[in-house]
Protein backbone atom coordinates (compact mmCIF):
# COMPACT_ATOMS: atom_id res chain seq x y z
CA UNK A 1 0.00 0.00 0.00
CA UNK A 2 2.62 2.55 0.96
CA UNK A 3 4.71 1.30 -2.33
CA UNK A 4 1.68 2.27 -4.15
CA UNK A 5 0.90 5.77 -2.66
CA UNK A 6 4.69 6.51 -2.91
CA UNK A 7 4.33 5.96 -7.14
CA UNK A 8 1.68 8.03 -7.02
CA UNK A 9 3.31 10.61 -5.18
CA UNK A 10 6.37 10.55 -7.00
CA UNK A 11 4.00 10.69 -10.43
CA UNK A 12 2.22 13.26 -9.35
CA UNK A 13 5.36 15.80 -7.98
CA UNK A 14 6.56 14.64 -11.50
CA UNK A 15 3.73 16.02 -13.62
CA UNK A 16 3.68 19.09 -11.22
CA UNK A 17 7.26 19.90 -11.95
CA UNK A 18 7.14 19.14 -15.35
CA UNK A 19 3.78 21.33 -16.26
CA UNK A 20 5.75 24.47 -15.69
CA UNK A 21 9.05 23.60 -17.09
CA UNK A 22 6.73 23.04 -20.27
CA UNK A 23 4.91 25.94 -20.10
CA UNK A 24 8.51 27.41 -19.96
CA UNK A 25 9.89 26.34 -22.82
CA UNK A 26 6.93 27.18 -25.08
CA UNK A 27 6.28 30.78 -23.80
CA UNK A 28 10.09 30.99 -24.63
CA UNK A 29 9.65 29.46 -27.85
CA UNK A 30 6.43 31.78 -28.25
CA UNK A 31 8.64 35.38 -27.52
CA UNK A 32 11.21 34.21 -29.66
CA UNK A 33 8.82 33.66 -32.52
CA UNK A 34 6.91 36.76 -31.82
CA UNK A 35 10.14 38.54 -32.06
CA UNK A 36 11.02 37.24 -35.51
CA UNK A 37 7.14 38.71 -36.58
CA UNK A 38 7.97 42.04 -34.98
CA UNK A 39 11.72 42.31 -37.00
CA UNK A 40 9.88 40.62 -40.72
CA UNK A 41 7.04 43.76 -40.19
CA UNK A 42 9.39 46.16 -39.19
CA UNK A 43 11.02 45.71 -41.90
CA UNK A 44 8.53 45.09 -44.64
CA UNK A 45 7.16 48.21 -42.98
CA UNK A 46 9.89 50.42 -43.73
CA UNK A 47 10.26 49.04 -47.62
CA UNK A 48 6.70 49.49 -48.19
CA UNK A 49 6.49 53.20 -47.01
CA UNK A 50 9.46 53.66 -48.99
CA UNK A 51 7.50 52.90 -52.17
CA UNK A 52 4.58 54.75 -51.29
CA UNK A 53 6.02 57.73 -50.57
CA UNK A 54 7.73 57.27 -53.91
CA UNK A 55 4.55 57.21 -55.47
CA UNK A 56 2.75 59.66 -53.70
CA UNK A 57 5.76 62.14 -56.03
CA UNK A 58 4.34 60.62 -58.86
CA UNK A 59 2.68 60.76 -61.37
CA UNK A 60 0.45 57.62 -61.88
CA UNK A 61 -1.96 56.93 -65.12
CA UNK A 62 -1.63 53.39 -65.06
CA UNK A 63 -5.21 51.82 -63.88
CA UNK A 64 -3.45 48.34 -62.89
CA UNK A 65 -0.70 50.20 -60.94
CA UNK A 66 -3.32 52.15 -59.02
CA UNK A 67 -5.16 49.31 -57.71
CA UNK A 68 -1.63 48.15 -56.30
CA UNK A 69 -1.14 51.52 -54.87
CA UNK A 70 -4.26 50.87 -52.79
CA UNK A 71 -3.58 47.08 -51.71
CA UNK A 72 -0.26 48.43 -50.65
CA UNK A 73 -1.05 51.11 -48.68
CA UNK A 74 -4.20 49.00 -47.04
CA UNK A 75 -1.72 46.55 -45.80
CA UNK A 76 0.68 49.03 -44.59
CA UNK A 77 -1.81 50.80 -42.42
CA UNK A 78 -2.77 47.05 -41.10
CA UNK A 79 0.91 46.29 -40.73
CA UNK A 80 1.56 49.44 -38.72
CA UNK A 81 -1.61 48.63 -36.19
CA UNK A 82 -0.43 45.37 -35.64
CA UNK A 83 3.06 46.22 -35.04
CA UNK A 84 2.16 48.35 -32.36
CA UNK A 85 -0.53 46.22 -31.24
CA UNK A 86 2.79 43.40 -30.13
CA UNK A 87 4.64 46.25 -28.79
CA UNK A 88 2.19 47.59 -26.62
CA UNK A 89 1.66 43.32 -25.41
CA UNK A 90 4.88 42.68 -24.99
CA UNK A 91 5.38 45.85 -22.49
CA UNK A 92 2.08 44.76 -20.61
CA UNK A 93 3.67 41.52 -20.29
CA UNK A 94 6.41 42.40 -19.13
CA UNK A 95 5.28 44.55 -16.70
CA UNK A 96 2.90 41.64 -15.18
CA UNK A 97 6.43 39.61 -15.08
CA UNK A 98 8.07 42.13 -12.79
CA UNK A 99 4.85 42.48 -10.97
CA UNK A 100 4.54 39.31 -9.74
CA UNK A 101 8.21 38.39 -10.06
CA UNK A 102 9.65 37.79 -5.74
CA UNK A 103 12.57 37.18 -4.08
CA UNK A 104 11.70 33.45 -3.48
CA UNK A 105 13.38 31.68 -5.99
CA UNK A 106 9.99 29.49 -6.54
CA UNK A 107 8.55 32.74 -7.80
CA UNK A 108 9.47 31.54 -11.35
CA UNK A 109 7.70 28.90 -11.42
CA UNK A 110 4.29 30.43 -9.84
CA UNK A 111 4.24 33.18 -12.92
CA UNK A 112 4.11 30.67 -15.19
CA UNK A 113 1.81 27.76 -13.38
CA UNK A 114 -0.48 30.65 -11.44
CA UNK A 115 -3.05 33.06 -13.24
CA UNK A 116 -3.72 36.48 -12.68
CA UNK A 117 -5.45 40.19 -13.59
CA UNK A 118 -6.39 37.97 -17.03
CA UNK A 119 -7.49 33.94 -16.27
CA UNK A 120 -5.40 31.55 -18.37
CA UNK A 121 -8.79 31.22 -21.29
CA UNK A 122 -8.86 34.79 -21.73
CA UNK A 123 -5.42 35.31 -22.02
CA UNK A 124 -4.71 31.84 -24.41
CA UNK A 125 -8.00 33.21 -26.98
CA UNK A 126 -6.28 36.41 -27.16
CA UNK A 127 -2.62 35.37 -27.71
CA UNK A 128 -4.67 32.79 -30.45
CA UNK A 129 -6.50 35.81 -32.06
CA UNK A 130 -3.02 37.82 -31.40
CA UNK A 131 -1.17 35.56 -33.18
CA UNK A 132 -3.44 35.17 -35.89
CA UNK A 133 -3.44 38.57 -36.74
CA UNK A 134 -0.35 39.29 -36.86
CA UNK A 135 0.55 36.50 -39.64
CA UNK A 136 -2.63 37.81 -41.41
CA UNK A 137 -0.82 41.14 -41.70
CA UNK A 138 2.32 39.68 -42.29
CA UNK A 139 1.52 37.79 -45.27
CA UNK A 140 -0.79 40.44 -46.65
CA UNK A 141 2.70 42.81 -46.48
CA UNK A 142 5.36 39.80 -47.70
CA UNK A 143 2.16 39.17 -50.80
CA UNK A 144 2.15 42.92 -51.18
CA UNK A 145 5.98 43.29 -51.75
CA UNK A 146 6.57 40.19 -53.80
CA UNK A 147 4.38 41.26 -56.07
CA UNK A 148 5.98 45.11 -56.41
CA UNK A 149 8.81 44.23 -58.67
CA UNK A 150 6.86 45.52 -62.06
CA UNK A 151 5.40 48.52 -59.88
CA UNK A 152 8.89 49.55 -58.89
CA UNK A 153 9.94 49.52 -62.69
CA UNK A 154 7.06 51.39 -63.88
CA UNK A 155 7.00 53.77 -61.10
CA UNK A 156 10.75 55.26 -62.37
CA UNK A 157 9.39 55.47 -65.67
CA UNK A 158 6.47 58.22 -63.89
CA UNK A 159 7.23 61.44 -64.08
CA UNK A 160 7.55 63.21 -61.02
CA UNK A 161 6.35 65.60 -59.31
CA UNK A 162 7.16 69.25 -57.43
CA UNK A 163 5.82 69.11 -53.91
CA UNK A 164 6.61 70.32 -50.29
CA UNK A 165 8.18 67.51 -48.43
CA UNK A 166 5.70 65.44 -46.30
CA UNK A 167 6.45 67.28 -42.63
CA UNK A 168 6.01 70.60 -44.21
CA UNK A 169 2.13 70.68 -45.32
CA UNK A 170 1.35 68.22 -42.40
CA UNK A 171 -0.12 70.60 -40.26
CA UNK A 172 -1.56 73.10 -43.16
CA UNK A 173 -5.29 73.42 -44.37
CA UNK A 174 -4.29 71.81 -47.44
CA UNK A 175 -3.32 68.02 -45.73
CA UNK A 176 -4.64 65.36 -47.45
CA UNK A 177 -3.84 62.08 -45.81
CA UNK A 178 -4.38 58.73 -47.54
CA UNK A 179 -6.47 58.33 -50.41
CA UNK A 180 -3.10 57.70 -52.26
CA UNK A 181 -5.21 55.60 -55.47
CA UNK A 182 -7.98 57.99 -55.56
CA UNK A 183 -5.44 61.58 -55.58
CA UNK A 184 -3.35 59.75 -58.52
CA UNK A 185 -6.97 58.29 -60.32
CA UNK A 186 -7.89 62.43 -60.28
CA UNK A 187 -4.89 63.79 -61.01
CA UNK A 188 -4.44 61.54 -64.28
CA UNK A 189 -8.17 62.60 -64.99
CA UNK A 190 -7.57 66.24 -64.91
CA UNK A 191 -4.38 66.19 -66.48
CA UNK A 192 -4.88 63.80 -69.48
CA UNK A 193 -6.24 64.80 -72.83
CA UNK A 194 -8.95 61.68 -73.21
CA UNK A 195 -11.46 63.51 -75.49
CA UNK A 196 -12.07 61.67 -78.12
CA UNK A 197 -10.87 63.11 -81.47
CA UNK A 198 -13.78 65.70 -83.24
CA UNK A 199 -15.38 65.27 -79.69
CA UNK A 200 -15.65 68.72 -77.96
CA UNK A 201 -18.01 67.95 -74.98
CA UNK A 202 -15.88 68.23 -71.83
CA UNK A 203 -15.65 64.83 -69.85
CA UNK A 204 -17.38 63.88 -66.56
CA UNK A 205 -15.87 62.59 -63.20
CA UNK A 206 -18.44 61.96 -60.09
CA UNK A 207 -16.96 61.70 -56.96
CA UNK A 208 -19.31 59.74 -54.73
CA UNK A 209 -19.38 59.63 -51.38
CA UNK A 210 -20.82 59.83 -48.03
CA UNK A 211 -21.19 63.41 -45.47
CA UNK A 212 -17.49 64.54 -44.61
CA UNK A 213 -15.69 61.57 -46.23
CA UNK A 214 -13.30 63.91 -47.49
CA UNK A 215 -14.84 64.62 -51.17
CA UNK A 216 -14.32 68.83 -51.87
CA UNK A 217 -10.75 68.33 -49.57
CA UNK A 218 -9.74 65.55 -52.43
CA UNK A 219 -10.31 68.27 -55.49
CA UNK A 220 -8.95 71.17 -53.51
CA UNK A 221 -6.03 69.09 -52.95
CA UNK A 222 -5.04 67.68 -56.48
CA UNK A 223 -5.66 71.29 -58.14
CA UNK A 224 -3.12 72.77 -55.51
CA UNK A 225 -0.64 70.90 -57.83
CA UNK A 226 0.72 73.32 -60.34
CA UNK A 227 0.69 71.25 -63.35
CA UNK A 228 -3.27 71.41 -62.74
CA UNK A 229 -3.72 75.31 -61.72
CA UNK A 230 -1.61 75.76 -65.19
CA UNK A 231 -3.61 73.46 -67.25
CA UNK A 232 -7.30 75.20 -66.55
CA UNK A 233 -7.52 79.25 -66.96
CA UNK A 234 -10.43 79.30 -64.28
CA UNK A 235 -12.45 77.49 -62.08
CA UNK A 236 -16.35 77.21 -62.06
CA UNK A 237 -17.96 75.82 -58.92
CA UNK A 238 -21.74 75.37 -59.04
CA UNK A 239 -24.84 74.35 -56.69
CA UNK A 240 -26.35 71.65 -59.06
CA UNK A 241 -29.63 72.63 -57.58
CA UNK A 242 -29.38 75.50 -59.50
CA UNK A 243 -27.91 74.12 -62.32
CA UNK A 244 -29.52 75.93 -65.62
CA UNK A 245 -29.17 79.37 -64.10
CA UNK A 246 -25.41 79.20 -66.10
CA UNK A 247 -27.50 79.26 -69.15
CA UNK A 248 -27.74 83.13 -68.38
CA UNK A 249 -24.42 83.91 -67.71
CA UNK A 250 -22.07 82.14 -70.16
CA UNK A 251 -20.78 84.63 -72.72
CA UNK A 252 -17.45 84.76 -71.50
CA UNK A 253 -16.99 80.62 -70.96
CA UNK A 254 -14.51 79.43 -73.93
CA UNK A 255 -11.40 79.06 -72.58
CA UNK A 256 -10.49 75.72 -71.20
CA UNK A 257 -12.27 75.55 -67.64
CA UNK A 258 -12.79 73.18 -64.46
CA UNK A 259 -16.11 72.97 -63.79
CA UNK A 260 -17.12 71.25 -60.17
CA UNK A 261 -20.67 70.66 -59.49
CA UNK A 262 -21.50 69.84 -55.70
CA UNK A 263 -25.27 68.03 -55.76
CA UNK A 264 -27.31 67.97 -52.74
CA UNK A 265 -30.01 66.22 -54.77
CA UNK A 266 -30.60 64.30 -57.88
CA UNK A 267 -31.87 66.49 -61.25
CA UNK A 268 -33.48 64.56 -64.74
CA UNK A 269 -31.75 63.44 -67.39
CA UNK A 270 -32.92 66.49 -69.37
CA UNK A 271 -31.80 69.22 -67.03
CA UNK A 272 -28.20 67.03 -67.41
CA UNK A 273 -28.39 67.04 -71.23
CA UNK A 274 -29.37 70.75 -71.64
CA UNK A 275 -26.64 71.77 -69.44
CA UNK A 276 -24.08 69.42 -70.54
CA UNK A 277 -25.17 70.68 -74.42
CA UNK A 278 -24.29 74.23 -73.43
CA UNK A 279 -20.71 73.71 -71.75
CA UNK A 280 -19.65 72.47 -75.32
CA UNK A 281 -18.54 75.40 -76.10
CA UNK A 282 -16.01 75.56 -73.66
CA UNK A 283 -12.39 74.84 -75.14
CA UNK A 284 -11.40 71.75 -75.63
CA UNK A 285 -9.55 69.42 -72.49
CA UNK A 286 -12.09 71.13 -70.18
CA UNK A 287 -13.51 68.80 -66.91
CA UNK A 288 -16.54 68.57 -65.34
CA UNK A 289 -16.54 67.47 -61.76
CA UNK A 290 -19.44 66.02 -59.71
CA UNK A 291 -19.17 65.86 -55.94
CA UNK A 292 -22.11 64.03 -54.61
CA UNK A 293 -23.29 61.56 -51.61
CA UNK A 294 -25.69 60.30 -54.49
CA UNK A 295 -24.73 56.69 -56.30
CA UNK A 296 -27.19 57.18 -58.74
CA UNK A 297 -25.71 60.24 -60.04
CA UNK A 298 -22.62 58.23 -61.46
CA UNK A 299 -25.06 57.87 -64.39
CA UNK A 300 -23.68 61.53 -65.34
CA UNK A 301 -20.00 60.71 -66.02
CA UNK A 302 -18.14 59.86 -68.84
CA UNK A 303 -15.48 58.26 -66.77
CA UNK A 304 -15.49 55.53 -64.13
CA UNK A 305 -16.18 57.45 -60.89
CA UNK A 306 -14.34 57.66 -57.56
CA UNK A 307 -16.06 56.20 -54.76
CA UNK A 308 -15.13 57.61 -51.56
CA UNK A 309 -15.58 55.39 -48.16
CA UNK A 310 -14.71 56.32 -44.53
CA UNK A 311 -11.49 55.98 -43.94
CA UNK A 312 -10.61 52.67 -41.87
CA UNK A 313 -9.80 51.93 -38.51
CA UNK A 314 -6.34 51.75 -39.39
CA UNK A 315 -5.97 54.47 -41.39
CA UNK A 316 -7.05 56.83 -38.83
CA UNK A 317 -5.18 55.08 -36.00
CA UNK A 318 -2.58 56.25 -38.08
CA UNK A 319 -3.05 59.25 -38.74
CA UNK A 320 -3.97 60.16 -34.65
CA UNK A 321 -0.84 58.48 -34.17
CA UNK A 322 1.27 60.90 -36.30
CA UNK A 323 -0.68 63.88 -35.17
CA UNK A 324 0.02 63.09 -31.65
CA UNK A 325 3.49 62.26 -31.76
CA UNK A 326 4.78 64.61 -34.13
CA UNK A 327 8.37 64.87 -34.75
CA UNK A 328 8.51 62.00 -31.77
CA UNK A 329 10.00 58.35 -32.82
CA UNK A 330 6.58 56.67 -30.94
CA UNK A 331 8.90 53.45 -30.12
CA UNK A 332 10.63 55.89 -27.50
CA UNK A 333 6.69 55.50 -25.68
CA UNK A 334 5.40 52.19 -26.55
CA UNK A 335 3.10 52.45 -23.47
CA UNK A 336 1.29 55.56 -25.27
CA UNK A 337 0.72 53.53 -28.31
């Protein structure tokens, strides 16, 4: 009997010993490959911003190298919210370490066999959803730059553009942050010469989207840039619920013009022809504009139209981060991030 209860013990004391020297070993194992996520984003990060930036002081016409524009920066914002997302975890877990860490050399073993503040379920789901996560955003960045080779080509073939650099106009009325497809889809719009020959009616571009998405900022933005302000000699802008009243006052419109409409409400297709009919005489390479919250308004343009969303979660965790830190490197206070 005693024989028995001492195997028991001694099984027991084994298992209890050997839990924690487990659990060890794979929290180890699970820092150091959390580590080697936070170095592979890092430094995806940095190439990636590299070659948006890079684009951003382009010009871009190319429809196919747009829509990689926007995948890349979509991933980057993702890849930047993550990144701090492990920071900020790995500070909170240390912290908890040193917390509970004692002078009695068992003390070891109780942080890693004993819960606490979190119970082991909550903390295991998120380290699962944590983890999960974090190799989504990883492979969306390593798919992202594999595929950037034919970008990067075609990009030093754009020509390039005068601006301020990027910490100058940050703070200044004229900041336009993101959008990166959309300012390079309205830029080539503006600034290309897509009439079709013996076709003098000016071409259409609606820009739809919802209240305060960012829609008038967009325009004022792209004709800040001097290759647009000396393309146009004047700019109309019009209430489309007053549309027709231009029909009184357009002696003086042949020179080549911007015209941007800003509809509250939707107008008939006869209102749209009649007006459209009289800005024909306008010179030739003049653009029409429609800002709108309206889909069905799209019907108007002659071009594919630029569909504004809100911008996402990322995007403007981004942005608050770069407003709030300023000139600060933001890895100096992870605990802020």
């Amino acid at each position: 009997m005693e024989a028995t209860i001492s195997v028991v013990t001694g099984e027991l004391v084994s298992r209890f010993i050997s839990f924690p020297k487990n659990q060890y070993y794979s929290s180890l194992s699970d820092a150091q490959s959390e580590e080697k996520v936070v170095r592979r984003l890092q430094h995806l990060l940095m190439r990636v911003s590299i070659i948006i930036e890079e684009a951003d002081a382009r010009y871009i016409t190319n429809y196919g190298m747009l829509l990689q524009l926007k995948m890349l920066s979509e991933a980057m914002y993702k890849g930047y919210r993550v990144l701090d997302t492990l920071r900020y975890q790995n500070l909170q877990d240390s912290a908890d370490t040193n917390e509970v860490s004692i002078d009695d050399p068992s003390s070891s073993i109780l942080y890693i066999s004993i819960p606490f503040k979190r119970s082991r379920k909550k903390i295991e789901k998120h380290d699962m959803a944590m983890h999960l996560e974090s190799d989504g955003a990883l492979e969306s960045l390593e798919l992202a730059v594999a595929n950037m080779a034919e970008f990067v080509v075609l990009l030093s073939g754009c020509e390039r553009m005068s601006r301020r650099p990027y910490d100058v106009y940050l703070y200044t009325n004229n900041f336009m942050f993101s959008r990166h497809a959309e300012k390079q889809k309205l830029l080539s719009f503006l600034l290309e010469h897509n009439n079709p020959p013996g076709d003098h009616a000016p071409t259409v571009l609606p820009i739809i989207g919802g209240f305060g998405v960012g829609k008038k900022t967009l325009v004022a933005h792209v004709y800040a840039d001097e290759r647009v302000r000396s393309r146009f000699s004047s700019t109309l802008h019009l209430n489309g619920d007053n549309l027709l009243t231009i029909l009184d006052h357009g002696g003086a419109m042949f020179d080549m013009m911007l015209v941007v409409i800003e509809f509250s409400s939707d107008i008939s297709d006869d209102e749209w022809k009649k007006f459209h009919l009289f800005l024909v005489r306008m010179s030739r390479g003049s653009k029409i504009i429609i800002v709108s919250k309206l889909k069905r308004l799209a019907r108007f343009g002659s071009v594919q139209p630029i569909f504004l969303s809100v911008l996402s979660y990322d995007e403007l965790r981004y942005l608050f981060k770069t407003l709030a830190f300023g000139s600060v490197d933001p890895a100096e206070h992870p605990q802020l991030v």
